[in-house]
Protein backbone atom coordinates (compact mmCIF):
# COMPACT_ATOMS: atom_id res chain seq x y z
CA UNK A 1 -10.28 69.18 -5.67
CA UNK A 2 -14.07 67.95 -5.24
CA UNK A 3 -16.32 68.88 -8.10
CA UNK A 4 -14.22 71.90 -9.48
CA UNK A 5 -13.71 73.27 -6.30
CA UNK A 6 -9.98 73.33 -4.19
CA UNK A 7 -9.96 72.47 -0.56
CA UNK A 8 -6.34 72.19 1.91
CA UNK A 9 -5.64 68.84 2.67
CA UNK A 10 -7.73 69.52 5.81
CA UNK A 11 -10.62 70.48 4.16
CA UNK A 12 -10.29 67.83 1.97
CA UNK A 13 -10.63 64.92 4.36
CA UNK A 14 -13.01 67.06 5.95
CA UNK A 15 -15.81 67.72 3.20
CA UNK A 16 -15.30 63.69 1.75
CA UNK A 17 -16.69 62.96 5.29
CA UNK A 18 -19.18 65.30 5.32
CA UNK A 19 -20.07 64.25 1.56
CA UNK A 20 -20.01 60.69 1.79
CA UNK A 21 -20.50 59.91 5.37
CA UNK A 22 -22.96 62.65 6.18
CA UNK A 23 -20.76 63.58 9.31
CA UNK A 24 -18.89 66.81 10.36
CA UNK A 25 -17.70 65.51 13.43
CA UNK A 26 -13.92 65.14 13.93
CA UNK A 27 -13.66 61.60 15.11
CA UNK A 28 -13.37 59.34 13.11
CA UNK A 29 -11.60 60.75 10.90
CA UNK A 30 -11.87 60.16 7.22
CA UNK A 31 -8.72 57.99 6.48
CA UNK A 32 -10.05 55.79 9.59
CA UNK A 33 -13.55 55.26 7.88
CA UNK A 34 -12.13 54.09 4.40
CA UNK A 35 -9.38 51.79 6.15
CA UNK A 36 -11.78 48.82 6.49
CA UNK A 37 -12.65 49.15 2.41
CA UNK A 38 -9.31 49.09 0.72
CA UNK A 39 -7.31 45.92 2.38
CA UNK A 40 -4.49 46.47 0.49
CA UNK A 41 -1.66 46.17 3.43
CA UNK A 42 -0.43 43.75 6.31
CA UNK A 43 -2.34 44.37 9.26
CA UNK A 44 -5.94 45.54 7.36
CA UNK A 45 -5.36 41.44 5.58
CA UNK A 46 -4.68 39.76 9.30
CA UNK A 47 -7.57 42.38 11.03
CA UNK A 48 -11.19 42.25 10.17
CA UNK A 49 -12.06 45.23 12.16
CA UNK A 50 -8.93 46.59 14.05
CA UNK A 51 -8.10 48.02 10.80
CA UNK A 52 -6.02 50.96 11.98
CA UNK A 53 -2.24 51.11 11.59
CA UNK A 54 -1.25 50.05 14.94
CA UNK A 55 1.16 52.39 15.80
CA UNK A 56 0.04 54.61 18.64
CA UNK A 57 -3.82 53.37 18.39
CA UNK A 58 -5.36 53.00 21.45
CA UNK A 59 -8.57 50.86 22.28
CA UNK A 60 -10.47 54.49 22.52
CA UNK A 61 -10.41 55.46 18.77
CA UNK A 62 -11.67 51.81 17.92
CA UNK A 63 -14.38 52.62 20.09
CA UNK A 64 -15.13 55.81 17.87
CA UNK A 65 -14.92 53.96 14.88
CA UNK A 66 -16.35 50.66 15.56
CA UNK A 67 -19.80 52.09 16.84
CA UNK A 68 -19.71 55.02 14.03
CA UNK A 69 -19.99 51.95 11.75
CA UNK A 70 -23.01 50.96 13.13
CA UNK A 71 -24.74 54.23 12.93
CA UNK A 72 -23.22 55.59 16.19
CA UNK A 73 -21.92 58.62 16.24
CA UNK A 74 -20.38 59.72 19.83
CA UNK A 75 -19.26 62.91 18.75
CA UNK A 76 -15.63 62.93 20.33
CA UNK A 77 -13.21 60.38 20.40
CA UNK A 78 -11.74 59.37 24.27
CA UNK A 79 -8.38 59.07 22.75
CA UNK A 80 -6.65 62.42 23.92
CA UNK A 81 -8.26 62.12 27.26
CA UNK A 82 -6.64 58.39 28.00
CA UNK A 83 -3.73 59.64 26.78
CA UNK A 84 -3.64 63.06 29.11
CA UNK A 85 -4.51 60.27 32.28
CA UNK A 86 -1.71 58.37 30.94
CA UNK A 87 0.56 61.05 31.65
CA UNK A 88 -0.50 61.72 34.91
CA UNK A 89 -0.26 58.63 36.21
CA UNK A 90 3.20 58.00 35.28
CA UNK A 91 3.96 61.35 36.54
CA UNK A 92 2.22 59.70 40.02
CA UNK A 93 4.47 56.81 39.74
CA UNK A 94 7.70 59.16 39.58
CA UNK A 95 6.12 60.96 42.65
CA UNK A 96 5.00 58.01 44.70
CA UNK A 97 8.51 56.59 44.81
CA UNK A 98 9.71 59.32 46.62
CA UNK A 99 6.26 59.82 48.93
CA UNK A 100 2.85 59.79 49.13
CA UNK A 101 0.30 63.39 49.24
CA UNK A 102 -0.22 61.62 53.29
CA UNK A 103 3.67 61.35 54.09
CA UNK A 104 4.06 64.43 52.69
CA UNK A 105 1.54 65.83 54.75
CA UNK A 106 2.94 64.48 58.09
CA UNK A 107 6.24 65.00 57.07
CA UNK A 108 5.46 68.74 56.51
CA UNK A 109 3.74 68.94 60.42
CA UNK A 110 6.84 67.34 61.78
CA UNK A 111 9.13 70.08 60.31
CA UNK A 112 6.84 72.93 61.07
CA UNK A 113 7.08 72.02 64.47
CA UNK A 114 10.74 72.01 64.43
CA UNK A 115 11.00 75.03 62.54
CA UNK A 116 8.55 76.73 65.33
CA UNK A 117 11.42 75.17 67.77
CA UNK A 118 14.41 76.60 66.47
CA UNK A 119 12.87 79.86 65.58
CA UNK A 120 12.05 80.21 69.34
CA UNK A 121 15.60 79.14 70.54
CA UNK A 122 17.33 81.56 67.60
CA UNK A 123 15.14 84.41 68.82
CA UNK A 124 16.59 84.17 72.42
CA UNK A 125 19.98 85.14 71.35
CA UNK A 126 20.64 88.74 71.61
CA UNK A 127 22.08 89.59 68.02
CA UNK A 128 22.94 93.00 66.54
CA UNK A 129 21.27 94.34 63.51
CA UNK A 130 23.77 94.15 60.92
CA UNK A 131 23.66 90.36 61.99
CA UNK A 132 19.91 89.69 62.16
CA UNK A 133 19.82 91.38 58.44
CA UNK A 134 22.55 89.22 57.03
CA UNK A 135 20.84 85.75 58.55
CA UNK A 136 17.58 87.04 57.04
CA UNK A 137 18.57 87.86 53.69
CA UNK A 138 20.26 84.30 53.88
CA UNK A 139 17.12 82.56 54.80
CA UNK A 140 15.55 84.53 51.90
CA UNK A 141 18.15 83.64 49.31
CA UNK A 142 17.91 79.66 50.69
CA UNK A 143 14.31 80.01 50.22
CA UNK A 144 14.59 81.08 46.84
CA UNK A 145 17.46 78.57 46.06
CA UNK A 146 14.86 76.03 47.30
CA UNK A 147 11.90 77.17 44.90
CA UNK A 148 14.47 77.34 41.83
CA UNK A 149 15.76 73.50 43.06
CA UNK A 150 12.13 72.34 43.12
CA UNK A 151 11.38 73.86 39.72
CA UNK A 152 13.97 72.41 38.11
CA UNK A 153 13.29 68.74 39.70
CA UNK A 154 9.69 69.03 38.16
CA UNK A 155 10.66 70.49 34.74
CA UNK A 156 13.47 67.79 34.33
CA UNK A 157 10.67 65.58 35.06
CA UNK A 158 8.57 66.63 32.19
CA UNK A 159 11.58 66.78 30.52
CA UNK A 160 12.40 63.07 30.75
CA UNK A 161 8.40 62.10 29.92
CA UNK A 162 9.03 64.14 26.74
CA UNK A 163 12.39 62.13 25.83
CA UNK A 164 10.46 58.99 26.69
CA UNK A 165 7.81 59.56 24.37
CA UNK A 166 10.08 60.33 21.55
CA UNK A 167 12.19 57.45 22.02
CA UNK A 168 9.13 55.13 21.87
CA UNK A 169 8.26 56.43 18.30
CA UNK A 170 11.95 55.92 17.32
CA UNK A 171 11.39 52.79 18.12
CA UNK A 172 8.78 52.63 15.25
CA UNK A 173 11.30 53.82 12.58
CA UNK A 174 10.54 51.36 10.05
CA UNK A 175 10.63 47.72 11.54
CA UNK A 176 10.38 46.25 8.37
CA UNK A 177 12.60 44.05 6.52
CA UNK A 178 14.14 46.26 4.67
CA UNK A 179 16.66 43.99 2.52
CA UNK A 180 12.97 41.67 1.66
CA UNK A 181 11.36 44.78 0.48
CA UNK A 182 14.59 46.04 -1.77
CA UNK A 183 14.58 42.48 -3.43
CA UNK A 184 10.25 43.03 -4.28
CA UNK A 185 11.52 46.67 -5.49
CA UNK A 186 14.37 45.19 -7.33
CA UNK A 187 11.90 42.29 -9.12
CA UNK A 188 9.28 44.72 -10.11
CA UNK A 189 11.54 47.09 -11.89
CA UNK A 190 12.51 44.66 -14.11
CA UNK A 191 9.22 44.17 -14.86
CA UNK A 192 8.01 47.92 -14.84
CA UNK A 193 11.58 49.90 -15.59
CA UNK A 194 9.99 53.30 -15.07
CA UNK A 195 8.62 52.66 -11.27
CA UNK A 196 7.21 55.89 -9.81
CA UNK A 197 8.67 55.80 -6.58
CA UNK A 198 11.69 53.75 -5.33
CA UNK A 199 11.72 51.50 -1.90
CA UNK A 200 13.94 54.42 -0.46
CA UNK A 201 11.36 57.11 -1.40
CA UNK A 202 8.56 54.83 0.46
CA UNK A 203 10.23 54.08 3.63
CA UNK A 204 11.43 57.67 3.93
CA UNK A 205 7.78 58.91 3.34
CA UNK A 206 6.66 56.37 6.49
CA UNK A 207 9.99 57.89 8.89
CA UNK A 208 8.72 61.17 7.88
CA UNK A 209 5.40 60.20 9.52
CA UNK A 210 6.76 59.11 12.35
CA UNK A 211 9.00 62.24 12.62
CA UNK A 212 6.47 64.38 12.15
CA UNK A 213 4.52 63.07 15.58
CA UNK A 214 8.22 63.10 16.97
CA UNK A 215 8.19 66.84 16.15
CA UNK A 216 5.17 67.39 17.46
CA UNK A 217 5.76 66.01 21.04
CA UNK A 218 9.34 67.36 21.01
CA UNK A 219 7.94 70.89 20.06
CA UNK A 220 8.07 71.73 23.83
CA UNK A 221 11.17 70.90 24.36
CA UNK A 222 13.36 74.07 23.08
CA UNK A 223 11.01 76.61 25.56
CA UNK A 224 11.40 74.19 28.59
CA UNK A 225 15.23 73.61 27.75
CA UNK A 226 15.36 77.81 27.80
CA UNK A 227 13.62 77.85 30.74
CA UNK A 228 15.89 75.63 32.62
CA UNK A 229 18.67 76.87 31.74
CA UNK A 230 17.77 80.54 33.30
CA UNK A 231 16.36 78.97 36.30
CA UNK A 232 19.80 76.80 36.53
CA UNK A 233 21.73 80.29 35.76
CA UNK A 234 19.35 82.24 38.76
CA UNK A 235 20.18 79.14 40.82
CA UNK A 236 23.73 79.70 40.57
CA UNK A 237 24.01 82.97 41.19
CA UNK A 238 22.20 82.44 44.26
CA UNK A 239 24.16 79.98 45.41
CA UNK A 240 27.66 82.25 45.10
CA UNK A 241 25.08 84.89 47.19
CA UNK A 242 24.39 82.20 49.97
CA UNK A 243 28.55 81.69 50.11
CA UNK A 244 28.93 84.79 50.84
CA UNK A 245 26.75 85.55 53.13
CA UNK A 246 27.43 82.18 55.32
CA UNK A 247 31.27 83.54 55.09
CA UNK A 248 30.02 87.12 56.34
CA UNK A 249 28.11 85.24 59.39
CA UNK A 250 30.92 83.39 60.31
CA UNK A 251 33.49 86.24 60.35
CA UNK A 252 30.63 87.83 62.82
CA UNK A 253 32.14 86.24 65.83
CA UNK A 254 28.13 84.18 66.61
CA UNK A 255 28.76 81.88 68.76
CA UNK A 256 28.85 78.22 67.89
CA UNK A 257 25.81 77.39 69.43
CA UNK A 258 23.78 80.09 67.66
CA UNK A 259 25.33 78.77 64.29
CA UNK A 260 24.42 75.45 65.01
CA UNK A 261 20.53 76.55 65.49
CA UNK A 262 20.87 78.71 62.05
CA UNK A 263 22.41 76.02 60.04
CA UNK A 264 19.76 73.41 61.18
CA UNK A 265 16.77 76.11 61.13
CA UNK A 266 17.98 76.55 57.40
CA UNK A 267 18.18 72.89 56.57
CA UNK A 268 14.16 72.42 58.03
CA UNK A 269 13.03 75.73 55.89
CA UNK A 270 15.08 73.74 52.76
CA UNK A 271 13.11 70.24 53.96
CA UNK A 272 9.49 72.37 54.20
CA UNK A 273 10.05 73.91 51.08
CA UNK A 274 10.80 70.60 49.02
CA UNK A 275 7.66 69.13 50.72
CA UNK A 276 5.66 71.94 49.85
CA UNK A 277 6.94 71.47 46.27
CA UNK A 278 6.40 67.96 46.64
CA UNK A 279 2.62 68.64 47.60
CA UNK A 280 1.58 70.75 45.50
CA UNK A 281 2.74 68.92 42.87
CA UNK A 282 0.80 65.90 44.19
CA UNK A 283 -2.40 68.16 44.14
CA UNK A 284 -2.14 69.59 41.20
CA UNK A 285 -1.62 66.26 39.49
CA UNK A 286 -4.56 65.29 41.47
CA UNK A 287 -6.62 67.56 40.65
CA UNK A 288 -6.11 67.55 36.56
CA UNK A 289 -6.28 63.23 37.35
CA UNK A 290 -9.99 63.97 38.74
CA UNK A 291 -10.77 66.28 36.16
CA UNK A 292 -10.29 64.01 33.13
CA UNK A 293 -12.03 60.74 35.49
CA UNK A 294 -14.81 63.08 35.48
CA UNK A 295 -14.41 64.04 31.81
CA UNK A 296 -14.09 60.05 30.95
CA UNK A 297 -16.73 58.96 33.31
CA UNK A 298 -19.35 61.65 31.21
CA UNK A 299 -18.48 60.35 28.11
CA UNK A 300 -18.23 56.79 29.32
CA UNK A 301 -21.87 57.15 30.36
CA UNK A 302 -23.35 59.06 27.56
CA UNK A 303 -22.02 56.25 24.77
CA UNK A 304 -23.09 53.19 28.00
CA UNK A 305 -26.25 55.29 27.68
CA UNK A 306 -27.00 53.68 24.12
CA UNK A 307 -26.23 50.46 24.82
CA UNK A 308 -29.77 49.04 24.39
CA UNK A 309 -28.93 50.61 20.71
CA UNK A 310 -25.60 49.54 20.12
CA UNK A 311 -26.72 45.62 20.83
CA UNK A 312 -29.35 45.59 18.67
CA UNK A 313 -27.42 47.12 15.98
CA UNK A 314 -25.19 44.17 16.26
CA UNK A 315 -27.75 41.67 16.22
CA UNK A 316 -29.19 43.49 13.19
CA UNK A 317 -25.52 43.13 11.66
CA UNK A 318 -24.77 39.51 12.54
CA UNK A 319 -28.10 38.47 11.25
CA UNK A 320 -26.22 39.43 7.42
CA UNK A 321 -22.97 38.29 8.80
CA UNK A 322 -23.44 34.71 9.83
CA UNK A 323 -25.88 34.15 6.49
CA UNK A 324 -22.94 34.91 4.78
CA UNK A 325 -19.62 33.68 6.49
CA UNK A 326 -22.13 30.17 6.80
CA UNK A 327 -22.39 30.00 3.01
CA UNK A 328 -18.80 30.93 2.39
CA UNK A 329 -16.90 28.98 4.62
CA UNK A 330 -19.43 27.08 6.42
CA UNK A 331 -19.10 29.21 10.00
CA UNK A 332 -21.90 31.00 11.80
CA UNK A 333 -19.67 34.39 12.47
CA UNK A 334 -20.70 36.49 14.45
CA UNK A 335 -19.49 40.00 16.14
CA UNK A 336 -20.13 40.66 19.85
CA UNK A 337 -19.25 44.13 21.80
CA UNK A 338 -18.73 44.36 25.38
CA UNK A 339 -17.87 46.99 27.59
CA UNK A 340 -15.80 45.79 30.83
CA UNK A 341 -13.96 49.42 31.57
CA UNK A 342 -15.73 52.00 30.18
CA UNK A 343 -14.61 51.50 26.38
CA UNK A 344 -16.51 49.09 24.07
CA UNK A 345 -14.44 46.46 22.58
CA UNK A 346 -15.87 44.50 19.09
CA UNK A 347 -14.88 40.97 18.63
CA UNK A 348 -15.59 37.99 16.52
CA UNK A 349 -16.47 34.80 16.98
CA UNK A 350 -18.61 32.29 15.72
CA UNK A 351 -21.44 29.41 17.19
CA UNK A 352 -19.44 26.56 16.67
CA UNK A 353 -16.55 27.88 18.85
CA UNK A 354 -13.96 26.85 16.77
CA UNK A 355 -11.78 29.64 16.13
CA UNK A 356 -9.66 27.89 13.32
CA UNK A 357 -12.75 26.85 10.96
CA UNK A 358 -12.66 28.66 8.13
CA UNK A 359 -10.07 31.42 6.95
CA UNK A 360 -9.18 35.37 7.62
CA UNK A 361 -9.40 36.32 4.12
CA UNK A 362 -13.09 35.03 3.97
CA UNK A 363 -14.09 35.83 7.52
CA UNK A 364 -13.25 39.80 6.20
CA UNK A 365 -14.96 39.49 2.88
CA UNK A 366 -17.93 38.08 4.75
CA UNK A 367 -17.95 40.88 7.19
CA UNK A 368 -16.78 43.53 4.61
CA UNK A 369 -20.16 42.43 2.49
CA UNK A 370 -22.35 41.95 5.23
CA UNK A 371 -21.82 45.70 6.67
CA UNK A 372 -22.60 46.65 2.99
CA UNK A 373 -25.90 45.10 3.27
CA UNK A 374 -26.84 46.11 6.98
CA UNK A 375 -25.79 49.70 6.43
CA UNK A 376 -28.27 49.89 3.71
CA UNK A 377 -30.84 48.14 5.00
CA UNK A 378 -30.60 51.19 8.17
CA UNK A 379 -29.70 53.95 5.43
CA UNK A 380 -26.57 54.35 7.09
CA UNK A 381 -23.89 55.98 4.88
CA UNK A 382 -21.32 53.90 3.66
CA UNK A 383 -18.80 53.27 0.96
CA UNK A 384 -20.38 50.54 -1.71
CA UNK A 385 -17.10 49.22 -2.57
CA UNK A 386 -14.40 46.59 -1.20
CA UNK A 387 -11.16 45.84 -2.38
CA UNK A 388 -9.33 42.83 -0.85
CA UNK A 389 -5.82 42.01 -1.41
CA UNK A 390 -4.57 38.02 -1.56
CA UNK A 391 -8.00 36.59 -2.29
CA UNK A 392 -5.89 33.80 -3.88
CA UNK A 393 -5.60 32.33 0.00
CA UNK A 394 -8.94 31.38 -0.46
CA UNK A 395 -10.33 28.17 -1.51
CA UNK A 396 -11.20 27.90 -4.86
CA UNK A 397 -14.65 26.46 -4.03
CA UNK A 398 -15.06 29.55 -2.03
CA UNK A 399 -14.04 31.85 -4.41
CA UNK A 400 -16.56 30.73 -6.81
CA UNK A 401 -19.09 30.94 -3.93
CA UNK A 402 -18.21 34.15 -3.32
CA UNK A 403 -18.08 35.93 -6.73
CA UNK A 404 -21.04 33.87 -8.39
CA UNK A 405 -23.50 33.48 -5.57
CA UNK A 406 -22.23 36.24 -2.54
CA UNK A 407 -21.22 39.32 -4.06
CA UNK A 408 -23.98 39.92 -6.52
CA UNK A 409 -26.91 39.84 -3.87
CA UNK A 410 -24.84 43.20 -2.68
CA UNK A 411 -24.83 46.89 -3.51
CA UNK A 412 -21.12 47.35 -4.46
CA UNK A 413 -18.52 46.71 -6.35
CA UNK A 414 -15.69 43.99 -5.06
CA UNK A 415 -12.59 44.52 -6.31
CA UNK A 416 -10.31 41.84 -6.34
CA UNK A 417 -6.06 42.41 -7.24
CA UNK A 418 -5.19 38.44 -8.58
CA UNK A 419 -3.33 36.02 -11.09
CA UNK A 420 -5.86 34.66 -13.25
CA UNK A 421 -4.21 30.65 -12.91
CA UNK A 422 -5.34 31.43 -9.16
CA UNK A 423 -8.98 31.68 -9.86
CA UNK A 424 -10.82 28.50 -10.40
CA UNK A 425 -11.19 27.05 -13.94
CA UNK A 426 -15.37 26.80 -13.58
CA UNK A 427 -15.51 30.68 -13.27
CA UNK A 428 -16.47 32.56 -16.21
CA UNK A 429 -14.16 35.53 -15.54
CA UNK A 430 -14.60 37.59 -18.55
CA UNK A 431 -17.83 38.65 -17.26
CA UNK A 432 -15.92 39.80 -14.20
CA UNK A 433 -13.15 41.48 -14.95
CA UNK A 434 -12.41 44.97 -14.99
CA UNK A 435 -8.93 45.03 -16.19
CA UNK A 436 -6.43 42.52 -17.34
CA UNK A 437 -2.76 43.13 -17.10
CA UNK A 438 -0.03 41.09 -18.58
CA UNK A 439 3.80 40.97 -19.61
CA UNK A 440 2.90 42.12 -23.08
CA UNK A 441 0.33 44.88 -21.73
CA UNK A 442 1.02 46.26 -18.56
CA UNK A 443 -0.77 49.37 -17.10
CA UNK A 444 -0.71 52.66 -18.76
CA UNK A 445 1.09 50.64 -21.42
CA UNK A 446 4.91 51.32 -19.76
């Protein structure tokens, strides 16, 4: 509900964005956008800006996000379109190991000539009707055997890509330690008895994620499992037809030299017909491969196109940015963005080139409050508030830094989760805190 009103979960997300971030677009998507301002988990407290969960986020959707921070709004994210290449190229890589589109070509002149051969020497034999219409209706039903064969190979194919896919997310069914996280569960509910939801409840709710992108890439499975199994039921009853009919030929009294041209004209139609399969399958794969280059390559050049932009937005950001990472842990930081294959990757750094100055936990509050400040210096919408897990990493000299000289020269409201004998004895922290939780009074009073 937003202001009274009820919106699906869709919707939701939806009109937040369009409230708070003054975009309808569908990339990023809201959940992305708020990531970098609530650091409450591992890989947002080791990440200053690849704050995504990293399972199954590629280098495209940073690219959305990254430059929609800095006022950059591309519209579409590249994501689906890497991932659609993806899949053609490893369907390539299946193909290649057989042939290439040029072998296949040759290969397909070589056995039209020898079909054009044997046809010629076949058509010298005198043969009587009832014959000639048996050995066509074979060549018709290998034909078809052929086409059924071929159909199969490729729909096992996209079969296997399927199963692939699936078994990588398996993969990502909860790596955690689960026996570390029981023993957290176990020592908080002897400090809060009436905990809302148990360790099994949130590692089930994180396998049900990852089923539900199983079940979405598996959803194609049941139709193409139907479908092969009619095409392998056709096939077989083709196959009993082409027994009988080679049984009827040979009871025809042919001669064996006659046979011999049938058999081998019947083996080159199977050969032409599995290249042809083979080929078209290379140019259809092709032809979707140059479609989404051409797709990429538009896209690649219309975001390239505003690159003037997207540098001086950064300079504009890193001016805020190494003021403040200088004061809080002596570093000029800075954040760079280059574009070596078509996608613009962010990184930081800093002028003195020494990587290990300073700490992660202040590098992200530094960048966390120096977006703050350059988004409203451009009037770019953002959220005005920051909550940071583990500050307690932090020097204490930096802490006070931070919270008496840092954070109140900015438009928000730092929120920081911590045991009070972690916070340096100079601060005055009754003018900063918001809530204070002990033994004796825990929240909601439970």
């Amino acid at each position: 509900m937003i202001n009274g009103e009820n919106y699906s979960n869709s919707e939701f997300s939806e009109t937040l964005k369009s409230i708070i971030f003054k975009s309808t677009t569908k990339h990023p998507t809201f959940k992305q956008l708020k990531s970098k301002n609530i650091r409450d988990e591992k890989y947002k407290l080791m990440n200053t800006i690849r704050v995504l969960s990293p399972n199954v986020v590629t280098d495209a959707v940073y690219e959305a996000l990254h430059l929609f921070w800095f006022g950059i709004d591309i519209g579409a994210s590249k994501d689906q379109l890497i991932r659609d290449k993806n899949l053609e190229e490893k369907l390539q890589t299946r193909l290649r190991k057989e042939s290439n589109l040029s072998q296949v070509n040759q290969a397909l002149i070589v056995v039209g000539n020898e079909i054009d051969r044997l046809a010629m020497l076949k058509d010298n034999f005198n043969l009587n009707e009832e014959y000639e219409d048996q050995f066509l209706r074979l060549n018709s039903v290998k034909s078809q055997i052929n086409q059924f064969s071929s159909e199969l190979s490729r729909m096992q194919i996209r079969r296997e890509l399927i199963i692939e896919s699936t078994a990588s997310l398996d993969d990502a069914l909860s790596n955690i330690d689960a026996a570390q996280i029981r023993r957290l569960y176990e020592s908080a509910n002897a400090l809060i008895p009436n905990l809302q939801r148990t360790f099994e409840e949130t590692l089930e709710f994180h396998n049900s994620m990852v089923r539900q992108k199983i079940a979405f890439i598996e959803e194609e499975l049941p139709s193409l499992e139907n479908t092969m199994q009619l095409a392998r039921h056709e096939l077989d009853s083709l196959l009993v037809t082409e027994r009988e009919l080679t049984e009827a030929l040979n009871k025809s009294g042919a001669i064996e030299e006659l046979q011999e041209i049938i058999a081998s004209l019947t083996t080159f139609h199977e050969r032409k017909g599995a290249l042809e399969e083979q080929k078209d399958l290379w140019e259809r794969t092709n032809k979707t491969l140059a479609e989404i280059e051409s797709k990429l390559e538009i896209a690649n050049k219309e975001v390239e196109s505003r690159d003037e932009l997207i540098q001086e937005r950064i300079a504009q950001f890193n001016a805020y940015f190494s003021s403040i990472s200088s004061k809080l842990d002596g570093v000029h930081s800075l954040l760079s963005a280059d574009n070596p294959d078509g996608i613009y990757k962010f990184t930081i750094g800093n002028i003195e080139g020494n990587p290990g100055t300073g700490t992660k936990k202040s590098q992200m509050a530094s960048f966390d409050l120096a977006y703050i400040k350059f988004a409203d210096s451009l009037e770019i919408p953002c959220l005005h508030f920051v909550l940071q897990d583990q500050i307690e990493n932090v020097h204490s000299n930096q802490i006070t830094n931070l919270l008496k000289d840092i954070v109140t020269d900015v438009n928000c409201q730092y929120v920081l989760p911590v045991l009070r004998d972690k916070l340096p004895a100079e601060l005055d922290i009754e003018s900063l805190e918001v809530l204070t939780l002990s033994q004796d009074d825990k929240l909601f009073r439970i």
